[in-house]
Structure formats: C-alpha cells, structure tokens
PDB file of N, CA and C in Angstrom:
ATOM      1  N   UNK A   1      60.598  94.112 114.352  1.00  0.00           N
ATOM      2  CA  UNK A   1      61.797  94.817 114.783  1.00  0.00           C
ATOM      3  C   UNK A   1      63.041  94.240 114.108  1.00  0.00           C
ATOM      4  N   UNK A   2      63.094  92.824 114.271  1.00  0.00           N
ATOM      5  CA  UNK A   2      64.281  92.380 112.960  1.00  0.00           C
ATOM      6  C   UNK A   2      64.244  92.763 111.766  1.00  0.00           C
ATOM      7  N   UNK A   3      63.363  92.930 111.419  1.00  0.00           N
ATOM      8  CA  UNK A   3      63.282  93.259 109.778  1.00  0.00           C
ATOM      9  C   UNK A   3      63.846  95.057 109.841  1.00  0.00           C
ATOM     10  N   UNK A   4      63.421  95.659 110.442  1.00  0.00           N
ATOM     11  CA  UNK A   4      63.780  96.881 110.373  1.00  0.00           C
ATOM     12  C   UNK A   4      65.654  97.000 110.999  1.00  0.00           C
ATOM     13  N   UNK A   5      65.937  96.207 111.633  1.00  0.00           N
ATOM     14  CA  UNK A   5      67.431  96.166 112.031  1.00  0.00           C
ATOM     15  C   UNK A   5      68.474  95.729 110.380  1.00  0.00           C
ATOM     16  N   UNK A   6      67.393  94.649 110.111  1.00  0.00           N
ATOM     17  CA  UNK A   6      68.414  93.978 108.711  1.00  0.00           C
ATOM     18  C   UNK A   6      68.200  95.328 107.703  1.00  0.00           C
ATOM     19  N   UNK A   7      66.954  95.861 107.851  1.00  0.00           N
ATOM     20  CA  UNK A   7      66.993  96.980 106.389  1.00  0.00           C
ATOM     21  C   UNK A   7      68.110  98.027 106.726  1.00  0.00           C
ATOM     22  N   UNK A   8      68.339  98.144 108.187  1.00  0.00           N
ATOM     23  CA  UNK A   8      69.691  99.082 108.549  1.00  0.00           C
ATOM     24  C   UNK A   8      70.739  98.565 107.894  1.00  0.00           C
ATOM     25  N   UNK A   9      70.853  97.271 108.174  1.00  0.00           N
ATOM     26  CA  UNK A   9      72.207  96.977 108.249  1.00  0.00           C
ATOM     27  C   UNK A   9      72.190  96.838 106.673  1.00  0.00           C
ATOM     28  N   UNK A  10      71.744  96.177 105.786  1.00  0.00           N
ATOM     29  CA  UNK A  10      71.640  96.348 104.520  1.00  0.00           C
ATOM     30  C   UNK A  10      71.965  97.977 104.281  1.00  0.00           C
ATOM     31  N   UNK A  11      71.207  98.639 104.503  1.00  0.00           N
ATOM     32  CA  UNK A  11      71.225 100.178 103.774  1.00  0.00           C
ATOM     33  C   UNK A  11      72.674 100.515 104.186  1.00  0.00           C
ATOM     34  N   UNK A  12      73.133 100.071 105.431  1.00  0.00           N
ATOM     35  CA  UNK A  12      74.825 100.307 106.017  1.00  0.00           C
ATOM     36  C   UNK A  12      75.476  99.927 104.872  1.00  0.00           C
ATOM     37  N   UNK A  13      74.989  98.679 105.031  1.00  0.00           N
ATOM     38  CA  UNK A  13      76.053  98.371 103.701  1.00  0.00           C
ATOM     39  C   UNK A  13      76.663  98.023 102.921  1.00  0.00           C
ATOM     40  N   UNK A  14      75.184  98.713 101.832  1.00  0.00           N
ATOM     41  CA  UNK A  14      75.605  99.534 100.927  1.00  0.00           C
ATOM     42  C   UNK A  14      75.727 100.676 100.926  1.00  0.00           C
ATOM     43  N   UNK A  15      75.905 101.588 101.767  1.00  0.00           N
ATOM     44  CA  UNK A  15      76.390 102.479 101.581  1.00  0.00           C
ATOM     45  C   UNK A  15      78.511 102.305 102.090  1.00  0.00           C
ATOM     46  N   UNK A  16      78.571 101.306 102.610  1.00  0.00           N
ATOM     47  CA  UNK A  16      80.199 100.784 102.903  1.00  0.00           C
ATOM     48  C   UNK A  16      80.392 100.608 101.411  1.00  0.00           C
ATOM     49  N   UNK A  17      79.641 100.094 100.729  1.00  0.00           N
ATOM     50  CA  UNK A  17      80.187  99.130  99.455  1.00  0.00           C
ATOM     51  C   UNK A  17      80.425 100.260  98.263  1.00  0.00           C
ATOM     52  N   UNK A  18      79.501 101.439  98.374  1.00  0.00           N
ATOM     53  CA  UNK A  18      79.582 102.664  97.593  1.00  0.00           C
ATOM     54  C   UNK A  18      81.000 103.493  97.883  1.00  0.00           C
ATOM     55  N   UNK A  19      81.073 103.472  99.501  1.00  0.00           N
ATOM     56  CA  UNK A  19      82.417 104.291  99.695  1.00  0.00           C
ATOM     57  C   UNK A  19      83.537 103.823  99.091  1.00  0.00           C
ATOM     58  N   UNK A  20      83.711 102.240  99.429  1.00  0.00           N
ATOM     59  CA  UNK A  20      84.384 101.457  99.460  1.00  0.00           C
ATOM     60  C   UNK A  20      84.935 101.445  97.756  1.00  0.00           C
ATOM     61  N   UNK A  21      83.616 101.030  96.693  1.00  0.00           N
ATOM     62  CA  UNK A  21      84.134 101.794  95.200  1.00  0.00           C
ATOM     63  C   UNK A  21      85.148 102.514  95.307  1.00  0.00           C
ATOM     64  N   UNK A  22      84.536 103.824  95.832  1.00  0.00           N
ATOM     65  CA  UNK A  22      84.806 105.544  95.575  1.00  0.00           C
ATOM     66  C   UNK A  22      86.815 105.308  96.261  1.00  0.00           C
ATOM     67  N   UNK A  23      86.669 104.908  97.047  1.00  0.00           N
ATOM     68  CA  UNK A  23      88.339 104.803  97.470  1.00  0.00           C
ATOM     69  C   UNK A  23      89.430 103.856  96.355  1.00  0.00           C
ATOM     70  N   UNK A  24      88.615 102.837  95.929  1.00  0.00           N
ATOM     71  CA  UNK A  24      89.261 101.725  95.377  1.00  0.00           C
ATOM     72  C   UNK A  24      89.353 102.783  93.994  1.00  0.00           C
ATOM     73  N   UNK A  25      88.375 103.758  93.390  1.00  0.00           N
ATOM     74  CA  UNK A  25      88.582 104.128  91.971  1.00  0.00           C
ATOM     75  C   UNK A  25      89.671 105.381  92.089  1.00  0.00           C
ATOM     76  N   UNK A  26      89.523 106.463  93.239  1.00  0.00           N
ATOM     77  CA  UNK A  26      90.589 107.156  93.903  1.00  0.00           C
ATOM     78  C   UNK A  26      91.940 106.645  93.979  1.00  0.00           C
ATOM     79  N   UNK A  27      91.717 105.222  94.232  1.00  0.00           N
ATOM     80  CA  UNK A  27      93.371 104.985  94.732  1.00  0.00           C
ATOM     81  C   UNK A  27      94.096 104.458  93.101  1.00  0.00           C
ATOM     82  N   UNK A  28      93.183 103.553  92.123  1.00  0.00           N
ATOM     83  CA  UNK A  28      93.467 103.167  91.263  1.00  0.00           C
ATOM     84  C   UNK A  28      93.846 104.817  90.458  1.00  0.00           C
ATOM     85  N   UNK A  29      93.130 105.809  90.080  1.00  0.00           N
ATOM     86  CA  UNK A  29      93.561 107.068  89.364  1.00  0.00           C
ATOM     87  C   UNK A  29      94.885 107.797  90.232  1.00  0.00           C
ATOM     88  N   UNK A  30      94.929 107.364  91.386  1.00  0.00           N
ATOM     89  CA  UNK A  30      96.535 108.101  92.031  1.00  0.00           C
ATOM     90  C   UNK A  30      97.390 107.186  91.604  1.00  0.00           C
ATOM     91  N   UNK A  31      97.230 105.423  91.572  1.00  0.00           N
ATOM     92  CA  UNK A  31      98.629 104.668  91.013  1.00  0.00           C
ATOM     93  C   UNK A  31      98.868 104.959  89.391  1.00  0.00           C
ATOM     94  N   UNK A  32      98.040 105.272  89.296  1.00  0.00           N
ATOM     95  CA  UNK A  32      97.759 105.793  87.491  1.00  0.00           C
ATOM     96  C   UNK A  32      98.799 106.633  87.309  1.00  0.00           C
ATOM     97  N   UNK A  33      98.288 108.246  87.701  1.00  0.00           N
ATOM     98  CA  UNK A  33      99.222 109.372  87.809  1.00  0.00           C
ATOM     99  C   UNK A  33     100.742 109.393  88.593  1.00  0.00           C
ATOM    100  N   UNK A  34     100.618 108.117  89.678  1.00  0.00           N
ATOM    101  CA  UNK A  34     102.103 107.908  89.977  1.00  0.00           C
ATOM    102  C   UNK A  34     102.886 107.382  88.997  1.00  0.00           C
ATOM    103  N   UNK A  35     102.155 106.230  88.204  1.00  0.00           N
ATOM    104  CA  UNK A  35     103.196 105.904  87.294  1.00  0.00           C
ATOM    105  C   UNK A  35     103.316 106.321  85.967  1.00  0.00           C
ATOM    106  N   UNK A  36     102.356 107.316  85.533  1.00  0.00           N
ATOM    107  CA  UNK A  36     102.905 108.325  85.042  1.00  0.00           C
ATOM    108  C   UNK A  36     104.151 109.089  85.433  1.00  0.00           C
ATOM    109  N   UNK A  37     104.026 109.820  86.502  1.00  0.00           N
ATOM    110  CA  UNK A  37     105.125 110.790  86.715  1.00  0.00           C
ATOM    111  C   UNK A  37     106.245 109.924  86.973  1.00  0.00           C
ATOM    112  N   UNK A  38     106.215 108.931  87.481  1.00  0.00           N
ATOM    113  CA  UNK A  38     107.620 107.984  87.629  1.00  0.00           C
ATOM    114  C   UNK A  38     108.082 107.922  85.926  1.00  0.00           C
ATOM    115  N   UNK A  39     107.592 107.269  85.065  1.00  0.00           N
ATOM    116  CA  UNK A  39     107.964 107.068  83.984  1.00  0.00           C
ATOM    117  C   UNK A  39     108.586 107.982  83.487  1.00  0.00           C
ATOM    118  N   UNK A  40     107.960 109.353  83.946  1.00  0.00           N
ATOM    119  CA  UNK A  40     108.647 110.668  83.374  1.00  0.00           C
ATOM    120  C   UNK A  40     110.019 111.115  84.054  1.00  0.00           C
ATOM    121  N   UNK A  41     109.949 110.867  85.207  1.00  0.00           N
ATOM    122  CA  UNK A  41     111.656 111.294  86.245  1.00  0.00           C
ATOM    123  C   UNK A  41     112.419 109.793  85.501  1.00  0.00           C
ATOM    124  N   UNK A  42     112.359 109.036  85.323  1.00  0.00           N
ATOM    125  CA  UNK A  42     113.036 107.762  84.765  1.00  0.00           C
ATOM    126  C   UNK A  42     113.532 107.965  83.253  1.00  0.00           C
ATOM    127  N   UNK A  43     112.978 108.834  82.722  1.00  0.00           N
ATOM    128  CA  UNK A  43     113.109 108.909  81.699  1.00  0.00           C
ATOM    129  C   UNK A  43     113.869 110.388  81.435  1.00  0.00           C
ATOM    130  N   UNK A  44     113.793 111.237  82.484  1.00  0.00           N
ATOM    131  CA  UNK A  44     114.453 112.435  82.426  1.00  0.00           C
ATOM    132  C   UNK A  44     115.816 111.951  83.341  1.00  0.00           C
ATOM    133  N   UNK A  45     115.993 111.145  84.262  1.00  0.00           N
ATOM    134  CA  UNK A  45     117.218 110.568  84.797  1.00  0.00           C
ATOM    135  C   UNK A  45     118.038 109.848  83.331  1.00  0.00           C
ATOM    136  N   UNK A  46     117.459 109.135  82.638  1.00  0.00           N
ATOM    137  CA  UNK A  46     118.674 108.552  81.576  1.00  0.00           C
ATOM    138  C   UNK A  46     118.643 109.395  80.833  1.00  0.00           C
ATOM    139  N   UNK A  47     118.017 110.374  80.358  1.00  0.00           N
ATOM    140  CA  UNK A  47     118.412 111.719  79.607  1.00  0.00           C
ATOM    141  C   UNK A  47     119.734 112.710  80.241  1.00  0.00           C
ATOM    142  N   UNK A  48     119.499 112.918  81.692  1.00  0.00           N
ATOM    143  CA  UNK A  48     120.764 113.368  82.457  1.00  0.00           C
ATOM    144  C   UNK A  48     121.792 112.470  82.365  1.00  0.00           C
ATOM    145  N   UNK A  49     122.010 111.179  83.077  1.00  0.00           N
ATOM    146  CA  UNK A  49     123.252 110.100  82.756  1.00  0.00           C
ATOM    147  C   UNK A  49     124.030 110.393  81.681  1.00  0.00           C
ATOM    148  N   UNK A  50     122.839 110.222  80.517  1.00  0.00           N
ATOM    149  CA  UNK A  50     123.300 110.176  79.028  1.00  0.00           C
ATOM    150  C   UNK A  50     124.118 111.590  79.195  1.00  0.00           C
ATOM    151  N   UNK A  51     123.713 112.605  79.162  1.00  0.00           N
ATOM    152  CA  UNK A  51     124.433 114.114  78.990  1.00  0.00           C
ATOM    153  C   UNK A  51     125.641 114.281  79.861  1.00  0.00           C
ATOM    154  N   UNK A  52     125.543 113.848  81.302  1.00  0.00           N
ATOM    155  CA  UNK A  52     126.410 113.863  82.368  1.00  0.00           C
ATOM    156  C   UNK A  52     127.749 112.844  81.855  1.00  0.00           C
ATOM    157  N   UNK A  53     127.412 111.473  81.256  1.00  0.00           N
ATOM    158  CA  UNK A  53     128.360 110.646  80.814  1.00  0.00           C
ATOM    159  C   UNK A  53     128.842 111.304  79.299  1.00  0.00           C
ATOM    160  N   UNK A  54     128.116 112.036  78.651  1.00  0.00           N
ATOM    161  CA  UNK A  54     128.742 112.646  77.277  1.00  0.00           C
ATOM    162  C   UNK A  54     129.620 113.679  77.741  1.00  0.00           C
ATOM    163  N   UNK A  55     129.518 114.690  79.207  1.00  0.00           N
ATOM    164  CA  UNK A  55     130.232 115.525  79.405  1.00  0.00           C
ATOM    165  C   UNK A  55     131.395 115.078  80.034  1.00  0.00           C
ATOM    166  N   UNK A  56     131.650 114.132  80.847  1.00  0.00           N
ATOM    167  CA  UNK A  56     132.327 113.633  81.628  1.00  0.00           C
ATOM    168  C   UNK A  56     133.453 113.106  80.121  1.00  0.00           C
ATOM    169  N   UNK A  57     133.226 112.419  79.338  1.00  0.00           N
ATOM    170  CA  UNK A  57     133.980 112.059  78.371  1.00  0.00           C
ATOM    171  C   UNK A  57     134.896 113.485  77.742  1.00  0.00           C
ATOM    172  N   UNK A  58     134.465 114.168  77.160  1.00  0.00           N
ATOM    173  CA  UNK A  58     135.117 115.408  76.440  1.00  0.00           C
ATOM    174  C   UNK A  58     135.753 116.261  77.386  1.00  0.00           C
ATOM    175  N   UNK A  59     135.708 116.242  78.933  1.00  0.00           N
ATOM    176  CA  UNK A  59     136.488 116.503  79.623  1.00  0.00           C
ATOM    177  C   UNK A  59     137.758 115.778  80.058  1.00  0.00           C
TER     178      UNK A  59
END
C-alpha cells in the first residue's frame, strides 16, 4: 500500500513539475512581448517629445 501511495505522489508530481514548466515558459513569452511593446511606446514617446519640442519652438 506504500508503494502504491509514493507512485501517486510521484506521478502528482510530476505532473506539478510539467504544469509548473508550462506557466514558467507562458510567463517568460508574456515578459518577452511586454518588453517588446514597452520598447515600442518608449520609443514612439521620444519620437512625440522630439516633434512636440520642434513644434513648441517655431511657435
């Protein structure tokens, strides 16, 4: 009867350790694509500044 409790708890988990991957590779590809799109609003903000401070001058 122990042996069949440990093969549970083993088969548990690994199957925790599989999920557990699957979230960690999920969360790593969302900080990915966040800092993608950050890089991109950061980079479209000093493109505005830049234009907003060129207009602000000739006015």
């Amino acid at each position: 009867m122990l042996s069949e409790m440990e093969q549970t708890i083993e088969h548990f988990a690994a199957e925790l350790e599989e999920q557990n991957q699957a979230l960690i590779e999920m969360f790593a590809e969302t900080k990915k694509e966040y800092e993608l799109h950050h890089a991109k609003l950061a980079l479209r903000l000093e493109q505005l500044e830049k234009q907003n401070d060129l207009l602000q001058r000739r006015a």
